[in-house]
N, C-alpha and C. Protein backbone atom coordinates (compact mmCIF):
# COMPACT_ATOMS: atom_id res chain seq x y z
N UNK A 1 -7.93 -32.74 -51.37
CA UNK A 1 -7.41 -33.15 -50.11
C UNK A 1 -7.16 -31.90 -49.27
N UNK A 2 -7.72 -31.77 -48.06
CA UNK A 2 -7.39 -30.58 -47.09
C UNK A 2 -6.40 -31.29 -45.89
N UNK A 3 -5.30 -30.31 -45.80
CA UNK A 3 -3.94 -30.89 -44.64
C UNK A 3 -4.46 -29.81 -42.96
N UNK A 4 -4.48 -30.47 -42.40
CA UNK A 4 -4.34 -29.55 -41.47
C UNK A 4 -3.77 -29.87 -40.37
N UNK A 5 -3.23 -28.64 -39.89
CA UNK A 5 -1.79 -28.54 -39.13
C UNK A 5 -2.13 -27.32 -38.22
N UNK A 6 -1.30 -27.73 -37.07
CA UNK A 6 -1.43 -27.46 -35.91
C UNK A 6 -0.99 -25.98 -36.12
N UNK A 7 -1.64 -24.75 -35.21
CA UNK A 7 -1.11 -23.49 -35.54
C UNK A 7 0.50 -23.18 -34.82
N UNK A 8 0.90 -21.98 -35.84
CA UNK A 8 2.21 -21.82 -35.14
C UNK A 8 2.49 -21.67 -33.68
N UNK A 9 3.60 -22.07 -33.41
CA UNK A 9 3.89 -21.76 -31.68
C UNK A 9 4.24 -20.13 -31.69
N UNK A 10 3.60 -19.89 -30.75
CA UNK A 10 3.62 -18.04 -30.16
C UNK A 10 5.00 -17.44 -29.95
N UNK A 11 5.12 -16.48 -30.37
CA UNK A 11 6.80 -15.97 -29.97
C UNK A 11 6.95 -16.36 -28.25
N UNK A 12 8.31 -16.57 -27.47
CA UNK A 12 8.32 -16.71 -26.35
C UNK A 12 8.16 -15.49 -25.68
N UNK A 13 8.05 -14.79 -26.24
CA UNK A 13 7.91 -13.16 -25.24
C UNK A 13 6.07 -12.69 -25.24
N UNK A 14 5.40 -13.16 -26.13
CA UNK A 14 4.18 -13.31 -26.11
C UNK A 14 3.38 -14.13 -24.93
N UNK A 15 4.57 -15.20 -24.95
CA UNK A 15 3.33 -16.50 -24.36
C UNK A 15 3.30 -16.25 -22.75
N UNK A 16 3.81 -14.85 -22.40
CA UNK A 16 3.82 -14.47 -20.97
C UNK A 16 3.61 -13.16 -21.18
N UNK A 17 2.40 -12.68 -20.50
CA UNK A 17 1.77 -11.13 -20.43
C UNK A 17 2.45 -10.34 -19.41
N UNK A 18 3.20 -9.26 -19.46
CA UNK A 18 3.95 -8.38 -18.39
C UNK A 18 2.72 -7.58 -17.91
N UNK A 19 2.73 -8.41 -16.75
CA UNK A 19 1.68 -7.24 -15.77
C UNK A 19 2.06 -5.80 -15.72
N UNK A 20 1.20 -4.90 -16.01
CA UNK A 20 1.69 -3.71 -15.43
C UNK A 20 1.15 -2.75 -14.09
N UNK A 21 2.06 -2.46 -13.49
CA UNK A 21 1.54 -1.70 -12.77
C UNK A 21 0.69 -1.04 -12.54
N UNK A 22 -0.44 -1.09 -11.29
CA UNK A 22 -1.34 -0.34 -10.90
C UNK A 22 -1.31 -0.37 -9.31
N UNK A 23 -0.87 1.05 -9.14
CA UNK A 23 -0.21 1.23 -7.53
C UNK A 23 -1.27 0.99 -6.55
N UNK A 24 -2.95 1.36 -7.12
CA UNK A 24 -3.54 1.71 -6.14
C UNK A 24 -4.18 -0.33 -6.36
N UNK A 25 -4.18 -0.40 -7.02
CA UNK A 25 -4.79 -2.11 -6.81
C UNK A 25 -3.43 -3.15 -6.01
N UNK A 26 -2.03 -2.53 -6.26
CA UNK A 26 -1.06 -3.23 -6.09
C UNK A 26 -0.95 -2.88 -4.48
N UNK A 27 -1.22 -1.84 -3.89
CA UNK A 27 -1.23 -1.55 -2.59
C UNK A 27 -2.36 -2.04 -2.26
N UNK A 28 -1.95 -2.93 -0.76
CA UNK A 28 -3.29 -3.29 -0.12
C UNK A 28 -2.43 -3.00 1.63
N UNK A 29 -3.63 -2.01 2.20
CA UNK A 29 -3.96 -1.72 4.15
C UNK A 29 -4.57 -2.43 4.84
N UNK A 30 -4.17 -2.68 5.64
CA UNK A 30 -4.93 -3.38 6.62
C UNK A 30 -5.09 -2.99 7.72
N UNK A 31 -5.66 -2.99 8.99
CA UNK A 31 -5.79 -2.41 10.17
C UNK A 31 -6.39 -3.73 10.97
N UNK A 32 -5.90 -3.66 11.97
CA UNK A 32 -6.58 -4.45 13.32
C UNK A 32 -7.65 -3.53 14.05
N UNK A 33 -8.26 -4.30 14.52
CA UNK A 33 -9.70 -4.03 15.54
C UNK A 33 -9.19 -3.00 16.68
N UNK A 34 -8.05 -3.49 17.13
CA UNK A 34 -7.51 -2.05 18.16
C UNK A 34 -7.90 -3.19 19.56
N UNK A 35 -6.61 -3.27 20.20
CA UNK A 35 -6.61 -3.40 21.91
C UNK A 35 -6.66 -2.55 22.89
N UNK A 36 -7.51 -2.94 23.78
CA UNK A 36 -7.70 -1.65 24.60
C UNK A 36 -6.39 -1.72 25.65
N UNK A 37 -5.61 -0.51 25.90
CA UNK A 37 -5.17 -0.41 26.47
C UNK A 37 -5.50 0.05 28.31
N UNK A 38 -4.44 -0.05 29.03
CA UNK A 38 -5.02 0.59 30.31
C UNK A 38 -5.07 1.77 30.77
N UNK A 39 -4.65 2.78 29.63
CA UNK A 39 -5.27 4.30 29.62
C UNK A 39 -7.09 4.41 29.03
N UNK A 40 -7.25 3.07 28.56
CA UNK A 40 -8.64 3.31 28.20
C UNK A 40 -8.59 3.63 26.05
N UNK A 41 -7.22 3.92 26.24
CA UNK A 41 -7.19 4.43 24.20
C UNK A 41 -7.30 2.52 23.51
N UNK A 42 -6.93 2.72 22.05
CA UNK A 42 -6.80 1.41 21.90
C UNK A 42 -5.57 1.45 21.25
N UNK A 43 -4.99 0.56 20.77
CA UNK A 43 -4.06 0.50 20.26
C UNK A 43 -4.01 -0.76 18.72
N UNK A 44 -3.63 0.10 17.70
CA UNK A 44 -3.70 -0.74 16.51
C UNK A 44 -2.95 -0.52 15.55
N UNK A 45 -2.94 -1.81 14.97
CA UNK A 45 -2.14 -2.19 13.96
C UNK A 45 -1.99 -2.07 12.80
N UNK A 46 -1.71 -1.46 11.68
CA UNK A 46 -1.64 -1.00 10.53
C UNK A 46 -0.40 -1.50 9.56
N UNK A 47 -0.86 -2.44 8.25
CA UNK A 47 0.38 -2.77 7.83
C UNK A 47 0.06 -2.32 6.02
N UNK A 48 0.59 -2.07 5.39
CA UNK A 48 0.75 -1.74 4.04
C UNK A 48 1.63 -2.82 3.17
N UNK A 49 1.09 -3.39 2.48
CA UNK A 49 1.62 -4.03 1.90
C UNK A 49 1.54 -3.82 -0.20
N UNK A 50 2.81 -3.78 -0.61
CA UNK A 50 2.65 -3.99 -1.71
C UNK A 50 2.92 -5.24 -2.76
N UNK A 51 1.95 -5.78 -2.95
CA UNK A 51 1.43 -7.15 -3.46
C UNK A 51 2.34 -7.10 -5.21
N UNK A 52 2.41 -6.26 -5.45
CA UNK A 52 2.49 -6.14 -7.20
C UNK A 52 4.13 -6.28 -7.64
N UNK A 53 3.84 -6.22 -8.79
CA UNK A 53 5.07 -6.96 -9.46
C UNK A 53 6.68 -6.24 -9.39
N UNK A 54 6.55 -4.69 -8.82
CA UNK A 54 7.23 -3.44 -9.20
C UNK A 54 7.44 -2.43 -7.73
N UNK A 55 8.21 -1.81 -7.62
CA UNK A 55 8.72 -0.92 -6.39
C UNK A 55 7.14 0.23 -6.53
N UNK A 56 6.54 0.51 -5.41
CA UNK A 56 5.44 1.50 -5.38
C UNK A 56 5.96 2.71 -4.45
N UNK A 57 5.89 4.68 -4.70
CA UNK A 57 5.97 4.86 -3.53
C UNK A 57 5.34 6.05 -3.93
N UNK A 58 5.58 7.05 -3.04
CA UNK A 58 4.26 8.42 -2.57
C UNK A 58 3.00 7.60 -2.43
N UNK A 59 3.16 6.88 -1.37
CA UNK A 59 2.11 5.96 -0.82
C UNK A 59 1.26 6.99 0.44
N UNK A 60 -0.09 7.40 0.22
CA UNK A 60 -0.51 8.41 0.97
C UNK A 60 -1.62 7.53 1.36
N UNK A 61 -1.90 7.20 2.78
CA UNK A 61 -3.09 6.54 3.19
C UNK A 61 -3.79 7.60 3.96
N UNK A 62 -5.04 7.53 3.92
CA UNK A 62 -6.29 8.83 4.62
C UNK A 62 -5.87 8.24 5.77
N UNK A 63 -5.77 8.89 6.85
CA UNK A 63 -5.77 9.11 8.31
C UNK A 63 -6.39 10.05 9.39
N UNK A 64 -7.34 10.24 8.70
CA UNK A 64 -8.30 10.91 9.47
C UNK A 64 -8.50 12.64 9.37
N UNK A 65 -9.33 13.00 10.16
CA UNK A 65 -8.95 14.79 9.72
C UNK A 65 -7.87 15.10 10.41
N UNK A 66 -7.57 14.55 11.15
CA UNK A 66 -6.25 15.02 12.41
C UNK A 66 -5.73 13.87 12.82
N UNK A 67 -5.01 13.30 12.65
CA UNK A 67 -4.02 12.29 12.75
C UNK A 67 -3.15 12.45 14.12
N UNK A 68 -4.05 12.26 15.49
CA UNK A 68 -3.32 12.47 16.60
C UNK A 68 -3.13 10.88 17.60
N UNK A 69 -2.17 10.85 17.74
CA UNK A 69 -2.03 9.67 19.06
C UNK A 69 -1.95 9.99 20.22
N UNK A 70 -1.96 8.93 21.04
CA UNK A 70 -1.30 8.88 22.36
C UNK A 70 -0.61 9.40 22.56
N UNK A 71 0.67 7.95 21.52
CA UNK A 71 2.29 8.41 21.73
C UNK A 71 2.22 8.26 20.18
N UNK A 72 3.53 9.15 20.66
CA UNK A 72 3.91 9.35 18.89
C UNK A 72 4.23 8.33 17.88
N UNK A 73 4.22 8.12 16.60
CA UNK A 73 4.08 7.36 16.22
C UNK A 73 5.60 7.61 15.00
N UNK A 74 6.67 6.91 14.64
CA UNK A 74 7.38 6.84 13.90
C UNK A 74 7.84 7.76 13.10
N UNK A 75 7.83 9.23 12.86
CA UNK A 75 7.55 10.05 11.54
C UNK A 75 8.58 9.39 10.00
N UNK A 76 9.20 8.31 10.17
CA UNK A 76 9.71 8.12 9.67
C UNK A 76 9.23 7.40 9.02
N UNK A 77 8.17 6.33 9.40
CA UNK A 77 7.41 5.20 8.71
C UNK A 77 6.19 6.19 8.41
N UNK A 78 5.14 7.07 8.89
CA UNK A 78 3.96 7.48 8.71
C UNK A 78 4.06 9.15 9.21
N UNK A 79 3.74 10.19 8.16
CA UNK A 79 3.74 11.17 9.05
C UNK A 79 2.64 11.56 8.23
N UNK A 80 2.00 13.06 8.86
CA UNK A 80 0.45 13.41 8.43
C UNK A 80 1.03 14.58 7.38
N UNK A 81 0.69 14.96 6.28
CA UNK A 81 1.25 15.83 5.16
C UNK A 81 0.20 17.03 5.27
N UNK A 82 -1.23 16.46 5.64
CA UNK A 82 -2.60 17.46 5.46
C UNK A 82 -3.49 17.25 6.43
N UNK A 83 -4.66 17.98 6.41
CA UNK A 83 -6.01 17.32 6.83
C UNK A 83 -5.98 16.24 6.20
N UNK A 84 -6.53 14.97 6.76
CA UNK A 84 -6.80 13.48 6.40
C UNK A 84 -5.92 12.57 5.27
N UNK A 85 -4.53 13.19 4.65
CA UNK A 85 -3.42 13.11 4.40
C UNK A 85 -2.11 12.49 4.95
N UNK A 86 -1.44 11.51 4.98
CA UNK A 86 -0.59 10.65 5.55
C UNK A 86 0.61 10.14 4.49
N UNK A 87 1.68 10.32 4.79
CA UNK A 87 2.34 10.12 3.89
C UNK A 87 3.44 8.69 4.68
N UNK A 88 3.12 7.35 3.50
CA UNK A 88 4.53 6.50 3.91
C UNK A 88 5.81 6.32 3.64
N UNK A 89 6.29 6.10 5.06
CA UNK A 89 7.98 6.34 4.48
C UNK A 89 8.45 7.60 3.93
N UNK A 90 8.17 8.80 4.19
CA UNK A 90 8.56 9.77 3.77
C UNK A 90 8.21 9.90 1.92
N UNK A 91 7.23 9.08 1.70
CA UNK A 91 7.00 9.13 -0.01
C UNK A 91 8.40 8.24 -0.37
N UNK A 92 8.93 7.37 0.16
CA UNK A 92 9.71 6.42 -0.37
C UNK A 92 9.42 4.78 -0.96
N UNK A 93 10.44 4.47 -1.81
CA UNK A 93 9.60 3.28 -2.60
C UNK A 93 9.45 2.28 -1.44
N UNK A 94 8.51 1.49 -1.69
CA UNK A 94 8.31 0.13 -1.08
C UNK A 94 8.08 -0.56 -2.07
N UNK A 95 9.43 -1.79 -1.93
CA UNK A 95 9.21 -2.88 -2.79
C UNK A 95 8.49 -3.85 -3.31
N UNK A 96 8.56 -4.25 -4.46
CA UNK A 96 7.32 -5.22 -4.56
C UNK A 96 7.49 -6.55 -3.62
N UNK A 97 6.22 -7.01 -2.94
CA UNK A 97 6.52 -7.89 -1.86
C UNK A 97 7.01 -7.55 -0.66
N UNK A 98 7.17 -6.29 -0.43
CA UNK A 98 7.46 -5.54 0.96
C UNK A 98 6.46 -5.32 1.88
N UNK A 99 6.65 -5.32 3.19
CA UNK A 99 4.89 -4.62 3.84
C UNK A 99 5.92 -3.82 4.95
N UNK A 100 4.96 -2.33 4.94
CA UNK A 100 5.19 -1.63 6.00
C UNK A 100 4.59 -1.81 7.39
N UNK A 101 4.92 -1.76 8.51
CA UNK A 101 3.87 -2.16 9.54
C UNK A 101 4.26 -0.84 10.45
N UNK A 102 2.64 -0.42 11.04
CA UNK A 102 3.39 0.58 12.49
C UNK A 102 1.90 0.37 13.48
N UNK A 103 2.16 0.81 14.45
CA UNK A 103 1.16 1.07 15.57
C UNK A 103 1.23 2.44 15.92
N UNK A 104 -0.34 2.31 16.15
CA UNK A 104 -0.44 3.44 16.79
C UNK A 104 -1.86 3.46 17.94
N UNK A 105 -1.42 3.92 19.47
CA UNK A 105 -2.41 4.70 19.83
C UNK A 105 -3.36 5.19 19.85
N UNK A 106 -4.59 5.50 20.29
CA UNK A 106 -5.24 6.50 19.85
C UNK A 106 -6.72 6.30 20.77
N UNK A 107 -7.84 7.12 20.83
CA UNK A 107 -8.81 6.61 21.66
C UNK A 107 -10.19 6.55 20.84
N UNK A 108 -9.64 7.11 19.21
CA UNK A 108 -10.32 6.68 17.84
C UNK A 108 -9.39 6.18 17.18
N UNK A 109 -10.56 5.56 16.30
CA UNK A 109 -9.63 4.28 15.12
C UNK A 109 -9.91 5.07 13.79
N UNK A 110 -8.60 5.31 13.46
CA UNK A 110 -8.61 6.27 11.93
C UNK A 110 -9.20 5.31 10.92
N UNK A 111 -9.88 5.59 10.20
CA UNK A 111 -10.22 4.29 8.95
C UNK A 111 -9.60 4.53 7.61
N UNK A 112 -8.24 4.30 7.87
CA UNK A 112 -7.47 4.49 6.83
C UNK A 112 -7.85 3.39 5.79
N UNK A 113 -7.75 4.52 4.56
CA UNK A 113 -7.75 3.92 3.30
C UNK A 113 -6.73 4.33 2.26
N UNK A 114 -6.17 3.86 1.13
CA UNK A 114 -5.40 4.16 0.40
C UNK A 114 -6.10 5.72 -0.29
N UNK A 115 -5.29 7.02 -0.24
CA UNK A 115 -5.62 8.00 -1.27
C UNK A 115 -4.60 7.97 -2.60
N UNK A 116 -3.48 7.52 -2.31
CA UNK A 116 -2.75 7.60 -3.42
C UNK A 116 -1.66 6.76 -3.74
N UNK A 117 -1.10 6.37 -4.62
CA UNK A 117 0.21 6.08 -4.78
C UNK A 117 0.89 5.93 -6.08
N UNK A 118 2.06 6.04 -6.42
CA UNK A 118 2.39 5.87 -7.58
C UNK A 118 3.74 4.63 -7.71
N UNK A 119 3.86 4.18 -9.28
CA UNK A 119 4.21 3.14 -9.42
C UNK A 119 5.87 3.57 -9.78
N UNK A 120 6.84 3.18 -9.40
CA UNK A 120 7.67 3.57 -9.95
C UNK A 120 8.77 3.14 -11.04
N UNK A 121 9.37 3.75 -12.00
CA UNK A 121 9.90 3.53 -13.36
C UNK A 121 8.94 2.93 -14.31
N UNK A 122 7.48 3.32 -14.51
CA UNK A 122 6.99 2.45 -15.76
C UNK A 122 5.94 2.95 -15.96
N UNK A 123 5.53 4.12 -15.31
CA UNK A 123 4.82 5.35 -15.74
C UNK A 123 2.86 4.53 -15.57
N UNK A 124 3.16 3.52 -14.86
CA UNK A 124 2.24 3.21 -14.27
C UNK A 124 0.97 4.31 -13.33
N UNK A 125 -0.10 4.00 -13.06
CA UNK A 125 -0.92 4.69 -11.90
C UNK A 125 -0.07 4.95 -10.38
């Protein structure tokens, strides 16, 4: 005679996988098309958002070789660290589920992309 029986139930700390952090997949940029203004520059929209489970920060988005506006733009939310170098929030965390937003000026559209970021407390990317 063969019995067969249902397999054991999974520990409860198993039966849920702890995502871990990955800053640069967990950060997502966005940019708008840019409105033209009536100086002729355009003006656009830039928001950062971190999607992931955990606080992200030294969030560095490329901003071009020279990162110049119109008008100035926040240094507090976005300032330029290098050539094509941008640093958010002063390298401060942004929470998980947070989005940064700023505008800026300009009479080119920087094509910012994420260069860096790190995850914080979990030794994440």
């Amino acid at each position: 005679m063969i019995l067969l029986a249902p397999p054991a139930p999974a520990a409860a700390s198993a039966a849920l996988p702890v995502q871990q952090c990955d800053a640069m997949r967990d950060v997502a940029l966005t940019q708008s098309a840019g409105h033209r203004q009536s100086n002729r520059a355009k003006k656009f929209a830039v928001e950062v958002a971190n999607r992931g489970g955990g606080a992200v920060s030294g969030i560095h988005p490329m901003c071009g070789y020279s990162f110049r506006t119109v008008w100035p733009v926040n240094p507090d939310v976005i300032s330029e660290v290098g050539h094509g170098d941008c640093l958010l929030v002063g390298g401060g965390s942004v929470a998980s589920g947070a989005t940064v937003s700023f505008n800026y000026t300009s009479y080119v559209r920087y094509d910012m992309t994420l260069l860096a970021a790190t995850c914080d407390g979990d030794g994440g990317s």
